[in-house]
Protein backbone atom coordinates (compact mmCIF):
# COMPACT_ATOMS: atom_id res chain seq x y z
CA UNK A 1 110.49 112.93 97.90
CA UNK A 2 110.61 113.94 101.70
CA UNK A 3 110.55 118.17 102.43
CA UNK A 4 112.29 118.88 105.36
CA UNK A 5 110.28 121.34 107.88
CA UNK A 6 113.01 124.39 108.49
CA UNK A 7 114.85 124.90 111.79
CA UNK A 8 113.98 128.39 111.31
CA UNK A 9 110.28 128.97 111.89
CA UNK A 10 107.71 130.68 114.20
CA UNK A 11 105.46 128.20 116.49
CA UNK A 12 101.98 130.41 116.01
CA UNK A 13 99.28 127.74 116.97
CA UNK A 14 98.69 124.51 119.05
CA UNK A 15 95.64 122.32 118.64
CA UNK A 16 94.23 118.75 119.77
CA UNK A 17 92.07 116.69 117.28
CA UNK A 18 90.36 113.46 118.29
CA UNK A 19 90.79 110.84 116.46
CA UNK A 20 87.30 109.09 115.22
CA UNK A 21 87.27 105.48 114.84
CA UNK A 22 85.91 106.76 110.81
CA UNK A 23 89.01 108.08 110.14
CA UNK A 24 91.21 104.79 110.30
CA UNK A 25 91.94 102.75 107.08
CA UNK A 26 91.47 98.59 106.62
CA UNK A 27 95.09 98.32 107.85
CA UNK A 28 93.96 99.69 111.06
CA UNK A 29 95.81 103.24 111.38
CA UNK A 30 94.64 106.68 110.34
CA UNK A 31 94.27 107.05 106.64
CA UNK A 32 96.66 109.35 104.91
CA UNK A 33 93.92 111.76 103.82
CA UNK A 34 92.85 112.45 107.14
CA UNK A 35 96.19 114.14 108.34
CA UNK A 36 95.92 116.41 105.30
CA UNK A 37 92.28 117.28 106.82
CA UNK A 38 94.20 117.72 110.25
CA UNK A 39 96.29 120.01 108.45
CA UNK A 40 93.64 122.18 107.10
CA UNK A 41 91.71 122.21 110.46
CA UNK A 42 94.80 123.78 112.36
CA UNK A 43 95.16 125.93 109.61
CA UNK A 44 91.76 127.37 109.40
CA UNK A 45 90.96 127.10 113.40
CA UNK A 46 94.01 129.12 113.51
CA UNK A 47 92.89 132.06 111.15
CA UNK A 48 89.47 132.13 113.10
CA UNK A 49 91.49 132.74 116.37
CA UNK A 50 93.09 135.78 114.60
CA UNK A 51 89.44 136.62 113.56
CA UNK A 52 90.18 136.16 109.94
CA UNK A 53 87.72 134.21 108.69
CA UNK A 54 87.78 133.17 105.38
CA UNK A 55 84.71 135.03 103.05
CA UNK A 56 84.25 133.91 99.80
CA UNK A 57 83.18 138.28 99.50
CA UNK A 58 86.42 138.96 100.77
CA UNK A 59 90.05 138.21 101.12
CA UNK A 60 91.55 135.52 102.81
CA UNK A 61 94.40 132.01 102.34
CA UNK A 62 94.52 129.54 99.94
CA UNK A 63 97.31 127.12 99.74
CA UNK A 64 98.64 126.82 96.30
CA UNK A 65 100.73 123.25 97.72
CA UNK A 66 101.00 120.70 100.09
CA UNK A 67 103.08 118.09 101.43
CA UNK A 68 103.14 115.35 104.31
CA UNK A 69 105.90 113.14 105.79
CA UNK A 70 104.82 110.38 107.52
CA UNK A 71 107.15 108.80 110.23
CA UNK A 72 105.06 107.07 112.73
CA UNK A 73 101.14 105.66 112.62
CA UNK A 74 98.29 107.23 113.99
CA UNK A 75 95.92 105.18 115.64
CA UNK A 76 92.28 104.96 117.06
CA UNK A 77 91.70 106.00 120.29
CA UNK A 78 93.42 109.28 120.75
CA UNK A 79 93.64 112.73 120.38
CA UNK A 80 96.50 114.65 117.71
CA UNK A 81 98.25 117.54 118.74
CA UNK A 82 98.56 119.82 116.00
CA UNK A 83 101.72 122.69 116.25
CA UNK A 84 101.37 125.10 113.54
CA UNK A 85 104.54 127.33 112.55
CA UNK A 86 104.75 129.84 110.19
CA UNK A 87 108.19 131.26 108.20
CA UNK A 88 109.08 132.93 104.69
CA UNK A 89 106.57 135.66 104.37
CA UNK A 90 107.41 136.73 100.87
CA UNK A 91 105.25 139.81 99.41
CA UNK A 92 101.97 137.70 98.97
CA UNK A 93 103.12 134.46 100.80
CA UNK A 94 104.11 132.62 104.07
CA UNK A 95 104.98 129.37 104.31
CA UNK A 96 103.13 127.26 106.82
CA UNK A 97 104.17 123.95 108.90
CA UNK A 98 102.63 122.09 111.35
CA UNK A 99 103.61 118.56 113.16
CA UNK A 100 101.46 116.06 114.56
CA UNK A 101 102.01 113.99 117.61
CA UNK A 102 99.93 111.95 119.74
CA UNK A 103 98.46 114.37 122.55
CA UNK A 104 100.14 111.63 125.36
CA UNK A 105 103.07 111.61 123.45
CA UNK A 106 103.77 115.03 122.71
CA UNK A 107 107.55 114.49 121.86
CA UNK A 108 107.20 111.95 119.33
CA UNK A 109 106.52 113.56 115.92
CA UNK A 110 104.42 111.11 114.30
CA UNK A 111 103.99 113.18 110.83
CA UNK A 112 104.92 116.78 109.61
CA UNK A 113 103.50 118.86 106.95
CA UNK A 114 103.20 122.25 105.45
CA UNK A 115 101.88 124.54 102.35
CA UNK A 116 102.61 127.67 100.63
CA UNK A 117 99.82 129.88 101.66
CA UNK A 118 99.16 133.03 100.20
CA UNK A 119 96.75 136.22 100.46
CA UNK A 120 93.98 136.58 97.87
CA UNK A 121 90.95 138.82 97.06
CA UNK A 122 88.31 135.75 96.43
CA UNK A 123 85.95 138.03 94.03
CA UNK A 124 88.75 138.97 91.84
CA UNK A 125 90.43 135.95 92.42
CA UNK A 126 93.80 137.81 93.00
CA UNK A 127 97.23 137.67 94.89
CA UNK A 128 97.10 140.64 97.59
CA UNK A 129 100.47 141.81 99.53
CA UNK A 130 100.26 140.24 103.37
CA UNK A 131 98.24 142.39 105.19
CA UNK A 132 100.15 144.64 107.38
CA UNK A 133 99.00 142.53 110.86
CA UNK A 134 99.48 139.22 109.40
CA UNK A 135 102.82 140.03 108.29
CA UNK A 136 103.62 141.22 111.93
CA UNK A 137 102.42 137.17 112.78
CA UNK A 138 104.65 135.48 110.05
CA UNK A 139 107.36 137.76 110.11
């Protein structure tokens, strides 16, 4: 099954990953774990530049899915540039995308991926409406 990233979204954070030669596979390209780990390093590099560090005392995201396509191979040496969007804030979740290109080939989408994210107190291990300024971000 393929999920389609949405025309309609909000571009809300650009990153470039290395590549490490550990990260490719026998066949010789990246390994299809490691561009879920590329997603959750955008992800969580992004929440830091908002200051929102996760806290396992506090609230915070958790993804309660996730999905990648995978159109073109990654390969060792190079750097990843990560877009992250966001779209669909709902009452305690946003959807979150993000594509990954080759930084020296920025135009050539290479995979895409995304998760339902949502807002949770991590004691009570609880769904929490969007805060009021994230939901200003996703909306």
């Amino acid at each position: 099954m393929r999920i389609e990233i949405p025309e309609n979204k909000k571009l809300v954070y650009e990153m470039t990953i290395p590549i490490r030669w550990g990260d490719m596979d026998a066949m010789g390209h990246l390994n299809n774990t490691t561009y879920f780990r590329y997603l959750e390093t955008a992800r969580i590099d992004w929440f830091h530049s908002l200051g929102a560090e996760p806290s396992p005392e506090g609230q915070g995201v958790v993804i309660v899915n996730a999905f990648c396509n995978f159109y073109k191979q990654l390969e060792y040496p190079g750097d990843v540039l990560v877009k992250m969007y966001v779209s669909d804030p709902g009452r305690t979740t946003f959807e979150s995308w993000a594509t990954m290109a080759r930084a020296d080939a920025p135009g050539v989408i290479c995979a895409a991926g995304g998760a339902t994210t949502i807002w949770v107190d991590f004691p009570k291990q609880k769904a929490l409406p969007l805060p009021d300024w994230l939901r200003a971000i996703v909306s």
